[in-house]
C-alpha atoms as a PDB file:
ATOM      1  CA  UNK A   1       0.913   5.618  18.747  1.00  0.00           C
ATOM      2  CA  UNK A   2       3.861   4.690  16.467  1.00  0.00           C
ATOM      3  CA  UNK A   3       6.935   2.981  17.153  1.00  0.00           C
ATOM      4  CA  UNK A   4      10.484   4.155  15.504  1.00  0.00           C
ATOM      5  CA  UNK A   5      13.690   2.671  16.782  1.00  0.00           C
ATOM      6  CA  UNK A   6      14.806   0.386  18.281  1.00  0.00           C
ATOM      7  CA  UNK A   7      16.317   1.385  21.464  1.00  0.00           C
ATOM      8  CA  UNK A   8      18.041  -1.749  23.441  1.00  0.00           C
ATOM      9  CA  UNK A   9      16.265  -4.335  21.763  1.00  0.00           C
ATOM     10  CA  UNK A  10      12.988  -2.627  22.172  1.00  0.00           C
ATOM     11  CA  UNK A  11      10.514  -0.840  19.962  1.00  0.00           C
ATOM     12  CA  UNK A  12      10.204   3.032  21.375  1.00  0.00           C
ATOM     13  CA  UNK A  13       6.746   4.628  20.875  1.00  0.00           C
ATOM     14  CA  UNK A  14       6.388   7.534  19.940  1.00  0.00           C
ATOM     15  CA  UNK A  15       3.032   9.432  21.274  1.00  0.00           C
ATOM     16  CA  UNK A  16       3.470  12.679  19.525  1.00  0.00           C
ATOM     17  CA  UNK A  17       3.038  10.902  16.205  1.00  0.00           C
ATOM     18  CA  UNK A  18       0.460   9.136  15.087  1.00  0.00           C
ATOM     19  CA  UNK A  19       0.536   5.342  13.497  1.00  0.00           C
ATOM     20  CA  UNK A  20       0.266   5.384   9.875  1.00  0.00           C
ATOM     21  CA  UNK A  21      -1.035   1.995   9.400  1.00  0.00           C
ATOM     22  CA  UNK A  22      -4.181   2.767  11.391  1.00  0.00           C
ATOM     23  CA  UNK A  23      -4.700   7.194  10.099  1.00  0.00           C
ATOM     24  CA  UNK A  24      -4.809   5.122   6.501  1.00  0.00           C
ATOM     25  CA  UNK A  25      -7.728   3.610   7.747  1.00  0.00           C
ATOM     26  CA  UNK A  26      -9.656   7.135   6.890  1.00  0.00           C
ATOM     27  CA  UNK A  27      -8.684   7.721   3.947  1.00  0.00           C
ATOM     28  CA  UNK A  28      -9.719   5.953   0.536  1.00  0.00           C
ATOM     29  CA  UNK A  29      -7.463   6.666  -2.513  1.00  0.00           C
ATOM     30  CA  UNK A  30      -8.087   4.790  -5.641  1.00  0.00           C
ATOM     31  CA  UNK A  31      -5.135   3.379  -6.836  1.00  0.00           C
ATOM     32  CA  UNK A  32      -3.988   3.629 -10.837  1.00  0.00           C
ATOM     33  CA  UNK A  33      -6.271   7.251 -11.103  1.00  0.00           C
ATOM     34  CA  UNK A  34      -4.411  10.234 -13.343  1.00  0.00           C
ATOM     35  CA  UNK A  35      -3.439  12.697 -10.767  1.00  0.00           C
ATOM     36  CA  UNK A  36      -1.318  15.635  -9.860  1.00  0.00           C
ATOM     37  CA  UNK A  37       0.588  16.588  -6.646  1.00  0.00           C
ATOM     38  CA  UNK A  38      -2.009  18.586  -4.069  1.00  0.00           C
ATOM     39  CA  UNK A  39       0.437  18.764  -1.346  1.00  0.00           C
ATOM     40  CA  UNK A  40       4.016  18.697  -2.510  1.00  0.00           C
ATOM     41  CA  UNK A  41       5.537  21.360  -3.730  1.00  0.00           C
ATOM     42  CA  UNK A  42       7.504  20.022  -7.294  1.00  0.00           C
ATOM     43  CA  UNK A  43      11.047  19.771  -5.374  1.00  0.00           C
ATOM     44  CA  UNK A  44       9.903  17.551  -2.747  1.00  0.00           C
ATOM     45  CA  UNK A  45       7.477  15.552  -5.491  1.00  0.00           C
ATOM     46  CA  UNK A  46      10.447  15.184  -7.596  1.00  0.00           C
ATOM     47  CA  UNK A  47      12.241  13.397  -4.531  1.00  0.00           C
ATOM     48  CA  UNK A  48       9.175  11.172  -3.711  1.00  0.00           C
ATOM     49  CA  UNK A  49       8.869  10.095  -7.274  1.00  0.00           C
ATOM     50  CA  UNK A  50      12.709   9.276  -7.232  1.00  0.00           C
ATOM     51  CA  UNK A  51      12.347   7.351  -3.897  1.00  0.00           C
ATOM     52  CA  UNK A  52       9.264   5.021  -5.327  1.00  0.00           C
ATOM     53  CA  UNK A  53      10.955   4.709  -8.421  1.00  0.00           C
ATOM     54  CA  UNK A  54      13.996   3.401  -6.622  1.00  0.00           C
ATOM     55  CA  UNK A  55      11.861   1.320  -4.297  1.00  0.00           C
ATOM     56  CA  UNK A  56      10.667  -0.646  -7.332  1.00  0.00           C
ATOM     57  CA  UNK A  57      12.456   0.134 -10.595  1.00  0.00           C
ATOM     58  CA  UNK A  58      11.344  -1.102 -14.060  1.00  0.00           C
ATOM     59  CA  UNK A  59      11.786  -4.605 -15.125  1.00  0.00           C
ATOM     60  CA  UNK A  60      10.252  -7.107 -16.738  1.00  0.00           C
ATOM     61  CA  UNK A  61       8.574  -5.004 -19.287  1.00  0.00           C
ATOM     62  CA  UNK A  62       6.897  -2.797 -16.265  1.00  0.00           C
ATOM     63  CA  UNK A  63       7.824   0.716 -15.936  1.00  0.00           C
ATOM     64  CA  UNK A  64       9.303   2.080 -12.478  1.00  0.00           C
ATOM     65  CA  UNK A  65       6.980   3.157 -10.004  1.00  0.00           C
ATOM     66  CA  UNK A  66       7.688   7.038 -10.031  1.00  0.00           C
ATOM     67  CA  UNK A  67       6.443   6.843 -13.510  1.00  0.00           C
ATOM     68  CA  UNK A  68       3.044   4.481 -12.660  1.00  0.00           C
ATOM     69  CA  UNK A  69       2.021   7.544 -10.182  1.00  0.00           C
ATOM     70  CA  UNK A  70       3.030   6.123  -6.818  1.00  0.00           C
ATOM     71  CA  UNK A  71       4.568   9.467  -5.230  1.00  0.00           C
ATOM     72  CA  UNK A  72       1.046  11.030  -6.721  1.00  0.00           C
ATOM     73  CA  UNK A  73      -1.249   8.248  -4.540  1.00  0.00           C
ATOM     74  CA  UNK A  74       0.971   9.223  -1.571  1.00  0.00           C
ATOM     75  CA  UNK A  75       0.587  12.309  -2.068  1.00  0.00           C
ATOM     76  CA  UNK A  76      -2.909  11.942  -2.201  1.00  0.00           C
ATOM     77  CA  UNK A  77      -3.258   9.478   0.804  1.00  0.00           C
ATOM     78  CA  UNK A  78      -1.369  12.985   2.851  1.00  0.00           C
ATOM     79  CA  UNK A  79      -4.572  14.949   1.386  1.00  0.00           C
ATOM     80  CA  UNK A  80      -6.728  13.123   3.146  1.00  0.00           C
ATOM     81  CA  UNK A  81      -5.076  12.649   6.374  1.00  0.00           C
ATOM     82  CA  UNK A  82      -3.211  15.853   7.028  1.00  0.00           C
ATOM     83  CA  UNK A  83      -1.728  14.125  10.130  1.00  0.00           C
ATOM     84  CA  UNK A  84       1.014  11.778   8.698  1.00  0.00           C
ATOM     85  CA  UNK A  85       2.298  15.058   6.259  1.00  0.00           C
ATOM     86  CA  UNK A  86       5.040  16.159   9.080  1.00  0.00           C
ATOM     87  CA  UNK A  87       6.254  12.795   9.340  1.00  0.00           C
ATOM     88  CA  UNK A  88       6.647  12.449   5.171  1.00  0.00           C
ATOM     89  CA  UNK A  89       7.936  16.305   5.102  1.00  0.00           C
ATOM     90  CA  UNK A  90      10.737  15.666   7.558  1.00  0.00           C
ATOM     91  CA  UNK A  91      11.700  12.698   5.933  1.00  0.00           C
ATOM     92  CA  UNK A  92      12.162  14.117   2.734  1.00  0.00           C
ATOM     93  CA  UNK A  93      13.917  17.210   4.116  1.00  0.00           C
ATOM     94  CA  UNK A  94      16.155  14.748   5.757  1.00  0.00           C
ATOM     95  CA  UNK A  95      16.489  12.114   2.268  1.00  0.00           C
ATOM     96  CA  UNK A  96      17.490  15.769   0.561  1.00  0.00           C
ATOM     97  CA  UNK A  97      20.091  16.620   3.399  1.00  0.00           C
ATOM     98  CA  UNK A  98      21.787  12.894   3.064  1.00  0.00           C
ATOM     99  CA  UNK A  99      22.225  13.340  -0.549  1.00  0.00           C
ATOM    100  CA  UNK A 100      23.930  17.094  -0.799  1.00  0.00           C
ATOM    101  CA  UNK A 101      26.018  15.789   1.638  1.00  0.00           C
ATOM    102  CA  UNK A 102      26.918  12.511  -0.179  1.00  0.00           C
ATOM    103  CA  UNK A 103      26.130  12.738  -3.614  1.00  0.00           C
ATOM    104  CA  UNK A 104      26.607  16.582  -3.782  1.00  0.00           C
ATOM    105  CA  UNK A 105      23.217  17.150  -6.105  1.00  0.00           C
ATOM    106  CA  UNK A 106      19.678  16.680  -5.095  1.00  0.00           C
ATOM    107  CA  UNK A 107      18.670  12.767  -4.203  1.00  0.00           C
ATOM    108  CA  UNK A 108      16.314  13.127  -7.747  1.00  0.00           C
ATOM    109  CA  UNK A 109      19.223  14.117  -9.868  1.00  0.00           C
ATOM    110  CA  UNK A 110      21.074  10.923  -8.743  1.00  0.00           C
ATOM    111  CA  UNK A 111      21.305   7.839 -10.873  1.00  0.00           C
ATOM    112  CA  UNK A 112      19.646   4.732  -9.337  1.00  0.00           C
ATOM    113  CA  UNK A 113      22.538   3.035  -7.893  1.00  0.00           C
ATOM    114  CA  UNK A 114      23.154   6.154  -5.915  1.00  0.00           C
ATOM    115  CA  UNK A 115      19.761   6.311  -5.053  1.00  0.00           C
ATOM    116  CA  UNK A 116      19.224   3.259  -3.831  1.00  0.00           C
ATOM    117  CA  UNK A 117      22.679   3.547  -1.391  1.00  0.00           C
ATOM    118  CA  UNK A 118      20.905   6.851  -0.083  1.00  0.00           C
ATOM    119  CA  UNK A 119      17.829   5.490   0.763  1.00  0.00           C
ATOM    120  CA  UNK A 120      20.069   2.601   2.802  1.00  0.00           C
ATOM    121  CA  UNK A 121      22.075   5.324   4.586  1.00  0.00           C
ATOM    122  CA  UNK A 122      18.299   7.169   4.978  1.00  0.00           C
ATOM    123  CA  UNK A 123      16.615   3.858   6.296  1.00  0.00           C
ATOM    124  CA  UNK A 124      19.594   3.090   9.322  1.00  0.00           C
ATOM    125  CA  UNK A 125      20.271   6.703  10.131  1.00  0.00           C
ATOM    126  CA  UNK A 126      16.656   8.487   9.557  1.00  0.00           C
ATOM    127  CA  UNK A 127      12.972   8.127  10.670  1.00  0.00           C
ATOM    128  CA  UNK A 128      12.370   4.187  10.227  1.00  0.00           C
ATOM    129  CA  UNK A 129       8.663   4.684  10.393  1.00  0.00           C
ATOM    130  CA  UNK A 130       8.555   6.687   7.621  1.00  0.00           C
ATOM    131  CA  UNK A 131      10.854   5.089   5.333  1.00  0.00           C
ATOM    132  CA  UNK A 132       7.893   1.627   5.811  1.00  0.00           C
ATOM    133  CA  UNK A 133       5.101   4.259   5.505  1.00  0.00           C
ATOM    134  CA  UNK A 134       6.325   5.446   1.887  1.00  0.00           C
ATOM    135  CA  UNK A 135       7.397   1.706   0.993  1.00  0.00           C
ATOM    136  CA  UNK A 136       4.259   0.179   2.291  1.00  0.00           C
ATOM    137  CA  UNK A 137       2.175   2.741   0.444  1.00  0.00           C
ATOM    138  CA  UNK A 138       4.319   2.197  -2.912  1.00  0.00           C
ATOM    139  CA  UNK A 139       3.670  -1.120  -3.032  1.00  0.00           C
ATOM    140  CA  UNK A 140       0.103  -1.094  -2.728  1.00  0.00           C
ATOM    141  CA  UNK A 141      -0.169   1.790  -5.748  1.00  0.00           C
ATOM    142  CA  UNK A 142       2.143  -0.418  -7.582  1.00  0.00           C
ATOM    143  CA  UNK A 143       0.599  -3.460  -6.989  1.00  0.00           C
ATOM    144  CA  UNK A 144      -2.630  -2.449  -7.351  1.00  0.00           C
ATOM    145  CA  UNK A 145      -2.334  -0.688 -10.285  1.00  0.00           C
ATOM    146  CA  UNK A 146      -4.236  -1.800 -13.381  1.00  0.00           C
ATOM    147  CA  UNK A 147      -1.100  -1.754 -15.608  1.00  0.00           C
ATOM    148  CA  UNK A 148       0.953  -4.039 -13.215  1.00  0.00           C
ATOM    149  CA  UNK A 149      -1.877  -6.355 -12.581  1.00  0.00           C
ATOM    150  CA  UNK A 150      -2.521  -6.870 -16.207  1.00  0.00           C
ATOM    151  CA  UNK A 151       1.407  -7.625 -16.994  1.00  0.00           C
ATOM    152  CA  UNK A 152       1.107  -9.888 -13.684  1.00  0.00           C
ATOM    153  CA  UNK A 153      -1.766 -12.069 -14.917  1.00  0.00           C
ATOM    154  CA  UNK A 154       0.047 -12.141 -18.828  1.00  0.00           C
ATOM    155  CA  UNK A 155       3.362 -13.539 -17.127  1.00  0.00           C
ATOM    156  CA  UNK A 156       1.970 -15.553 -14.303  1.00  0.00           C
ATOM    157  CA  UNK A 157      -2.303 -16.222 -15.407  1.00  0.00           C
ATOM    158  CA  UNK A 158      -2.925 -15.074 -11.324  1.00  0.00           C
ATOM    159  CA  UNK A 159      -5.885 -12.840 -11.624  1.00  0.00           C
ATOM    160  CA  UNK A 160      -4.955  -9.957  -8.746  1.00  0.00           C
ATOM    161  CA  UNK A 161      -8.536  -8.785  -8.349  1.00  0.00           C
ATOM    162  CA  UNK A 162     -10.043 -12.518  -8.190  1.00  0.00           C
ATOM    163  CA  UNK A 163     -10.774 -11.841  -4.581  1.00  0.00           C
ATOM    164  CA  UNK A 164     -12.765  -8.594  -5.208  1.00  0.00           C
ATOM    165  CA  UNK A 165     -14.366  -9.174  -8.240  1.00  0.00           C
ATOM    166  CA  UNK A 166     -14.930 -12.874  -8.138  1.00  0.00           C
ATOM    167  CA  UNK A 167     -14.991 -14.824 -11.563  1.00  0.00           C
ATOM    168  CA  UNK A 168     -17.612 -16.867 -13.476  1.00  0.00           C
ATOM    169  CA  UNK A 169     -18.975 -19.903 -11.587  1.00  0.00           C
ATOM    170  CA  UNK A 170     -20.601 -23.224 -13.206  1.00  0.00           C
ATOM    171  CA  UNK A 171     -24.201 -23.019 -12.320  1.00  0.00           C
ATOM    172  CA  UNK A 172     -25.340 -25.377  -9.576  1.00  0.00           C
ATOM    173  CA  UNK A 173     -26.673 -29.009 -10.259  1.00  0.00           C
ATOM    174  CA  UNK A 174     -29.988 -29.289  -8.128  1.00  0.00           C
ATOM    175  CA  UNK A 175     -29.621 -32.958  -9.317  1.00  0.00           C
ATOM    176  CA  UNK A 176     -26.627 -33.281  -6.596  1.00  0.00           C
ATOM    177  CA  UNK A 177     -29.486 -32.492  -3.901  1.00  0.00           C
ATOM    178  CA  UNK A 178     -31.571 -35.623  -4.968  1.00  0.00           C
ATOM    179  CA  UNK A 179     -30.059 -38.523  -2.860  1.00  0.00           C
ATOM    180  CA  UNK A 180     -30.682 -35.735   0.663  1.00  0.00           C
ATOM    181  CA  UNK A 181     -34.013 -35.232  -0.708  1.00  0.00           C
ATOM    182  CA  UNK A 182     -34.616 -38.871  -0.605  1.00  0.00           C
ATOM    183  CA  UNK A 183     -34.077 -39.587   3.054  1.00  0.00           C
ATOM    184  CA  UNK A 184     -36.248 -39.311   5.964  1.00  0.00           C
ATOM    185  CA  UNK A 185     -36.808 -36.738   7.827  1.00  0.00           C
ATOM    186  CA  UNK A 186     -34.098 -36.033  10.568  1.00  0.00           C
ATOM    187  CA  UNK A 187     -36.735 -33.689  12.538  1.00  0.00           C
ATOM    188  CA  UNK A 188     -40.330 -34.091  13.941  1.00  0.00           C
ATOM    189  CA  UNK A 189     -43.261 -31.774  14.246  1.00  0.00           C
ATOM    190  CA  UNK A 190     -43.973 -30.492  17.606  1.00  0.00           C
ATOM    191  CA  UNK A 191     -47.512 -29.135  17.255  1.00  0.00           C
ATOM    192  CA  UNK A 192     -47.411 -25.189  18.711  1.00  0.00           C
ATOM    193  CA  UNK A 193     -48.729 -24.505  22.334  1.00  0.00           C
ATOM    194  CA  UNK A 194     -52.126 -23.022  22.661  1.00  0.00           C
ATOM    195  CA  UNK A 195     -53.800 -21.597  25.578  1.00  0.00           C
ATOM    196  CA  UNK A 196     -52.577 -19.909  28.259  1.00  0.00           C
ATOM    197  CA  UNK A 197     -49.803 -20.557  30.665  1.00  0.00           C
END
């Protein structure tokens, strides 16, 4: 179940939809992989590339993320669970409506500044839950991609994938075990039962 507004100070669920954070659960899409659009058509990839590259534009020597393939791992994520497409659909039909209306062109013709005051207007006024499902999923092909990681770890020397790859470890001193080796023995035999009960 998902929850979208707020509705007097409380979350409203939403059964007809289901909860992004746990269909993502079934689906594993590698993250940083060369790949084209499978679901969009090119008018509504062109506004989910604009939207991630707005979400996190280039700086810092890092491109945007529009152009590091985000909209594509969304777009892939949708492949494998068909059921959060109508929530992404509607929200981009609805992104699209906001900007004719404002900026009088089509939200990926806009410059950034525009962009970004869309996606505001898009985040109060539109779906909620979908706006955090394409920003959550941004992030992580962002963050996780190979390129960013890389230009993280040259600015900052925090290795990203430490956690899942591990690094090189000293090999252990048995010679630290010698002083527990030394003591007595904190057990004592108990000869085995033999016979019947």
């Amino acid at each position: 179940m998902a929850y979208d507004r707020k509705q007097g100070g409380h979350q409203v669920a939403q059964a007809n939809r289901p909860d992004y954070r746990l269909e993502v659960g079934r689906a594993e899409v590698p993250v940083g992989v060369p790949r084209g659009f499978a679901v969009l058509d090119p008018a509504r990839a062109a506004t989910l590339r604009a939207w991630t590259a707005t979400l996190i534009p280039s700086a810092h020597g890092r491109p945007d993320a529009g152009a590091l393939g985000a909209a594509e791992y969304i777009d892939a994520t949708l492949l494998k669970v068909p059921s959060l497409r109508p929530a992404l659909l509607h929200a981009l039909e609805s992104l699209e409506r906001i900007a004719m209306t404002k900026a009088k062109k089509p939200f990926a013709d806009c410059d950034n500044d525009v962009r970004e005051q869309l996606l505001r207007q898009f985040q109060v006024e539109g779906d909620a839950d979908a706006f955090s499902m394409v920003s959550d999923f941004t992030y992580e092909a962002y963050y996780g991609h190979p390129e960013v990681l890389a230009a993280l770890e040259s600015a900052t020397g925090w290795h990203g994938l430490g956690p899942v790859t591990g690094g090189p470890m000293a090999p252990f001193d048995a010679k630290l075990l010698n002083r527990v080796k030394s003591l007595p023995a904190r057990w004592r035999h108990v000869p085995s039962e033999t016979g019947g009960s």
